[in-house]
C-alpha atoms as a PDB file:
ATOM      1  CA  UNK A   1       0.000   0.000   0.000  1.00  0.00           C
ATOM      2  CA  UNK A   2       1.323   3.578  -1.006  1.00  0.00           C
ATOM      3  CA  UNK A   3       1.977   5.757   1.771  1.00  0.00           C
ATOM      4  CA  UNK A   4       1.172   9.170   1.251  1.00  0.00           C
ATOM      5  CA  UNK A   5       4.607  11.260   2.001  1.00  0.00           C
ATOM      6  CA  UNK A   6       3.910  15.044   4.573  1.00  0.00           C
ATOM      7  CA  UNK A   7       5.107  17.670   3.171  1.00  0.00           C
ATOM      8  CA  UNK A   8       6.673  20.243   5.697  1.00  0.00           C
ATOM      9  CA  UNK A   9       8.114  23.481   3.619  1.00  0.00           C
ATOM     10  CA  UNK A  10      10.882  24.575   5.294  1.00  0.00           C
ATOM     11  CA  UNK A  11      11.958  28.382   4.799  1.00  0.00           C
ATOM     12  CA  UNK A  12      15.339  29.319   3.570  1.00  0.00           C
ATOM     13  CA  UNK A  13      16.362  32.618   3.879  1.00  0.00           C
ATOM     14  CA  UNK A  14      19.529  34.285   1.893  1.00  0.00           C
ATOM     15  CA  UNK A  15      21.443  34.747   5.201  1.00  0.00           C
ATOM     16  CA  UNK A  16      24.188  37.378   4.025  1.00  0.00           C
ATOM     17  CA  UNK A  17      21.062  39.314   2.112  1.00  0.00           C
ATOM     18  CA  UNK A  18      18.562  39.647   5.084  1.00  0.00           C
ATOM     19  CA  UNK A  19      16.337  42.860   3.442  1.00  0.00           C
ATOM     20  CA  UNK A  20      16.584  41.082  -0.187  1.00  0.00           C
ATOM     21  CA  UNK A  21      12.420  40.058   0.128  1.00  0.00           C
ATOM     22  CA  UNK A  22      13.397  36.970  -1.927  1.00  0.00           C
ATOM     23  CA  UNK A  23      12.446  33.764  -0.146  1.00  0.00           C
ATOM     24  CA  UNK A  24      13.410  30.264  -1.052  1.00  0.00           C
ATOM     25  CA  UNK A  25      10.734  27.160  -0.205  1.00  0.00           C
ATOM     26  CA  UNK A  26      12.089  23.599   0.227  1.00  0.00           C
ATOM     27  CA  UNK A  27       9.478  21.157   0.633  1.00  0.00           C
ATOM     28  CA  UNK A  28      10.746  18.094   3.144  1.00  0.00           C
ATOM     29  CA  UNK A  29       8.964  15.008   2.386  1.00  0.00           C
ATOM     30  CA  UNK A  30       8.600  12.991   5.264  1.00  0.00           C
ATOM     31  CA  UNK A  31       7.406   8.946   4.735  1.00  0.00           C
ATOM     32  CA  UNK A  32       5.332   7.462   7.557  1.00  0.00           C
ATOM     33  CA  UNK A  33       5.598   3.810   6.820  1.00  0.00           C
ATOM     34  CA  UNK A  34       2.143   2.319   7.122  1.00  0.00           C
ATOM     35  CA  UNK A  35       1.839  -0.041  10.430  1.00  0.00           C
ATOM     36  CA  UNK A  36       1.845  -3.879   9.977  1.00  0.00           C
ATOM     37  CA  UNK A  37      -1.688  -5.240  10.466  1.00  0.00           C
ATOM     38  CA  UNK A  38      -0.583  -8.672  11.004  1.00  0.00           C
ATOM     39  CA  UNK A  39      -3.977 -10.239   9.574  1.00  0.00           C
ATOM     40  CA  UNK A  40      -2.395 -13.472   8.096  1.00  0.00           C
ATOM     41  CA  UNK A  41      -1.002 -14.197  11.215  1.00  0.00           C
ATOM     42  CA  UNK A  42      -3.800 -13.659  13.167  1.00  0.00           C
ATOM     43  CA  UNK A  43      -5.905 -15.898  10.697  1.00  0.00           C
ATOM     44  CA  UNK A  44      -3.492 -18.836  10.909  1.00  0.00           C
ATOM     45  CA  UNK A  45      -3.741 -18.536  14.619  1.00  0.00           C
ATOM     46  CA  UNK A  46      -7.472 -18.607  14.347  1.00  0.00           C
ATOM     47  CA  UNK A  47      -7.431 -21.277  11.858  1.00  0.00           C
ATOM     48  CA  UNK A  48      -4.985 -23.570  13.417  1.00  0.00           C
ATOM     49  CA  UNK A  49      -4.145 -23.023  17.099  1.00  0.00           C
ATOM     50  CA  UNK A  50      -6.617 -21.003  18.955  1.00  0.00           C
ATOM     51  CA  UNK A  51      -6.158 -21.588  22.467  1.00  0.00           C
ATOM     52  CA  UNK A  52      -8.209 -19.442  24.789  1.00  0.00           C
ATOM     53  CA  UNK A  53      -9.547 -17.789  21.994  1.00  0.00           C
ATOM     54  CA  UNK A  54      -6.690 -15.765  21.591  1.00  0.00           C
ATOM     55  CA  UNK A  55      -6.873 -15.988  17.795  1.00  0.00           C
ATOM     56  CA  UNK A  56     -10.099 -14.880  17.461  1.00  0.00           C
ATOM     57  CA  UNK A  57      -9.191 -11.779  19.437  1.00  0.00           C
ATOM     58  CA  UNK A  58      -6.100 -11.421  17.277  1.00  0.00           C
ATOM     59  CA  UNK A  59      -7.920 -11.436  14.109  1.00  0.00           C
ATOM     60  CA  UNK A  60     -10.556  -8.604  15.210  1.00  0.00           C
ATOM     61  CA  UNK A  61      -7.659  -6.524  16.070  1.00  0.00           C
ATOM     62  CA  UNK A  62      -6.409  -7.095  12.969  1.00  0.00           C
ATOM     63  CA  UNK A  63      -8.950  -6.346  10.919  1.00  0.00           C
ATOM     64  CA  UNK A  64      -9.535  -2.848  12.972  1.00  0.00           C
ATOM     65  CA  UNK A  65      -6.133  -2.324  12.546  1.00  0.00           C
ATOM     66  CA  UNK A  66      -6.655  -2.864   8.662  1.00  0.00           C
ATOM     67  CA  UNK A  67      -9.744  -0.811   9.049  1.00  0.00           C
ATOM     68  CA  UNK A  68      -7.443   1.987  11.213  1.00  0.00           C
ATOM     69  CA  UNK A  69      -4.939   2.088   7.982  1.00  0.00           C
ATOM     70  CA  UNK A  70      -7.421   3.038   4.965  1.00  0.00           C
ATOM     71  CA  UNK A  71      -8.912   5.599   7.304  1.00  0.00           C
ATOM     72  CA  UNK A  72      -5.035   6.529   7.736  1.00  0.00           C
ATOM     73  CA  UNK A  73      -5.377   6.562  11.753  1.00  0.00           C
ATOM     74  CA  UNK A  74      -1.865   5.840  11.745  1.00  0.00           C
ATOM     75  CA  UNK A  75      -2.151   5.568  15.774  1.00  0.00           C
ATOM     76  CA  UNK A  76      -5.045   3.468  15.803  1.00  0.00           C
ATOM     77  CA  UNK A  77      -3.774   0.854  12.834  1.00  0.00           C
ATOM     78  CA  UNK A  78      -0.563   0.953  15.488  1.00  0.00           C
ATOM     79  CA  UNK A  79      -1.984   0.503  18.546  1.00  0.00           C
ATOM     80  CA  UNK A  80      -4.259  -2.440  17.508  1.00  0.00           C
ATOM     81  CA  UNK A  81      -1.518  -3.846  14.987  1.00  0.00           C
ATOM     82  CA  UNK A  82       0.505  -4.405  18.500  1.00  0.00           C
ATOM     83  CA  UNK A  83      -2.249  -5.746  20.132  1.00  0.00           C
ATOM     84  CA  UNK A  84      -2.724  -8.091  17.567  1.00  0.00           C
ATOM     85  CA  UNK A  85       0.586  -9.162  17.663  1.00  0.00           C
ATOM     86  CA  UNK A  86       0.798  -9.471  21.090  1.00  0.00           C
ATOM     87  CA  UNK A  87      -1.971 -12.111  20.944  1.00  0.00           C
ATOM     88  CA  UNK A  88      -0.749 -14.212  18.171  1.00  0.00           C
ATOM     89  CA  UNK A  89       2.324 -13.919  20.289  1.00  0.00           C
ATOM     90  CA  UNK A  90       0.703 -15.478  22.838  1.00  0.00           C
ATOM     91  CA  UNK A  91      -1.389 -17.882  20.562  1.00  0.00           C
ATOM     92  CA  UNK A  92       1.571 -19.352  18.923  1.00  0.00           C
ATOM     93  CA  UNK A  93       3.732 -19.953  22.419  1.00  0.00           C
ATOM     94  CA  UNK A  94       0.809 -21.663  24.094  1.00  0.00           C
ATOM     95  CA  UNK A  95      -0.282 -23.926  21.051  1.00  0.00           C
ATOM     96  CA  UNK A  96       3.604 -25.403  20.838  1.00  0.00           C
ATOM     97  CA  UNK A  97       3.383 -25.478  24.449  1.00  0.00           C
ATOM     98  CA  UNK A  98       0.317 -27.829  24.461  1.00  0.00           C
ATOM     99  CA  UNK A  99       1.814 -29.252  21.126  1.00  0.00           C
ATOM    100  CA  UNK A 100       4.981 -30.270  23.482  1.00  0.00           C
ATOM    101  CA  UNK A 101       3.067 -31.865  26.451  1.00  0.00           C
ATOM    102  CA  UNK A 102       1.060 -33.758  23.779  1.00  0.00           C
ATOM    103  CA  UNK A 103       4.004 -35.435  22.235  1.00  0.00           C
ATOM    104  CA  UNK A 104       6.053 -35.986  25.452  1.00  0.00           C
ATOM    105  CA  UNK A 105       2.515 -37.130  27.077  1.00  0.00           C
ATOM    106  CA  UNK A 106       1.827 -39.609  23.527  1.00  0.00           C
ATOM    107  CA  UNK A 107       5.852 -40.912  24.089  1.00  0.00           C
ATOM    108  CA  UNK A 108       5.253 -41.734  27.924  1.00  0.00           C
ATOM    109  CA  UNK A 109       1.623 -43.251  27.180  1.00  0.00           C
ATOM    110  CA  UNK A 110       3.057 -45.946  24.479  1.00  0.00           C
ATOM    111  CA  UNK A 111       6.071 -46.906  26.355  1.00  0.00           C
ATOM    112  CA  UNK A 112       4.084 -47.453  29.486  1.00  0.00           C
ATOM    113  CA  UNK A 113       1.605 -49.703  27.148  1.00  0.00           C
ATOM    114  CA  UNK A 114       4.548 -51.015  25.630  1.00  0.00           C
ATOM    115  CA  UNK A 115       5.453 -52.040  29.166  1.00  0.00           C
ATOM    116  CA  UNK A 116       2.273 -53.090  30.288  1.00  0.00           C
ATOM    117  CA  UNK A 117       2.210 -55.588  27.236  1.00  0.00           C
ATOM    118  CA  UNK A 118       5.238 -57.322  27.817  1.00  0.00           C
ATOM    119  CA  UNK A 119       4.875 -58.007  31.487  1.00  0.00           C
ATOM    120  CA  UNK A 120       1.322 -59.115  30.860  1.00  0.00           C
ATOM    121  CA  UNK A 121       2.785 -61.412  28.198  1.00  0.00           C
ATOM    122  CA  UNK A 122       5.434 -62.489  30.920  1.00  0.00           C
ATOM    123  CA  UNK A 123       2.839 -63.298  33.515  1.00  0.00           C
ATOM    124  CA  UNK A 124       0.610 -65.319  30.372  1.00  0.00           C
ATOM    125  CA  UNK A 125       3.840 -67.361  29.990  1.00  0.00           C
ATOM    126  CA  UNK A 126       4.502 -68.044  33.464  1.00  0.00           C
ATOM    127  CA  UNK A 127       0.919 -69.341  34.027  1.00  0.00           C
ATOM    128  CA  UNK A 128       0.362 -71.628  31.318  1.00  0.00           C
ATOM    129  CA  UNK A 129       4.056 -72.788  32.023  1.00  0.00           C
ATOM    130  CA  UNK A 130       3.070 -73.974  35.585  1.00  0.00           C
ATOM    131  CA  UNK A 131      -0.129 -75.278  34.674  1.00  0.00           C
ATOM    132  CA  UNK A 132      -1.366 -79.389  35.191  1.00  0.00           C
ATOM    133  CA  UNK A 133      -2.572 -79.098  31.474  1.00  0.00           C
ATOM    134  CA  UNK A 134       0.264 -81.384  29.691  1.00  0.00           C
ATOM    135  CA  UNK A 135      -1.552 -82.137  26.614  1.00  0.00           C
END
């Protein structure tokens, strides 16, 4: 998106001719670069991991944020562009946290079945093994 550069004229006088009446205008162009709305973000953490609802409240800030920038509040589309970002911030930390306890908790689980098996299979063995049944 084109941002739409201030222009600030600046006087410039003739400093060793101070009576001359001749005045000089340079116009300063000054680019405010348009704040990040972070809506793509914000809809992946909707989409994908949207603990707590955080990504839902990302992507309405983002989309007021997009709504702040083609009104060009440059201070709104900022303040909720960091809001968003904080959130998906959030979002993202907490669904590889859970993501983390789910494969550590899925590794413990099978080995403990994997355990279970074998010493269940052990104890089969043993019984049949000491059993009168010898045909």
């Amino acid at each position: 998106m084109n941002c739409r550069p201030d222009s600030v004229p600046l006087q410039e006088g003739n400093m060793s001719k101070p009576n001359s009446g001749q005045l000089q205008y340079s116009v300063l162009e000054v680019q405010t670069e348009m704040p990040k709305d972070h809506f793509i973000w914000s809809l992946l953490c909707f989409i994908y991991c949207n603990p707590c609802c955080l990504g839902l409240a990302a992507l309405i800030h983002s989309v007021k944020a997009r709504d702040r920038k083609v009104l060009r509040d440059i201070e709104g589309a900022r303040n909720y562009g960091s809001t968003a970002r904080t959130l998906n911030i959030i979002s993202t930390v907490l669904f590889f946290l859970f993501a983390v306890i789910a494969i550590i908790l899925t590794v413990v689980l099978y080995n403990q079945f994997v355990h279970l098996a074998r010493s269940l299979q052990a104890n089969d063995h043993s019984r049949f093994g000491n059993s009168f049944y010898s045909g």
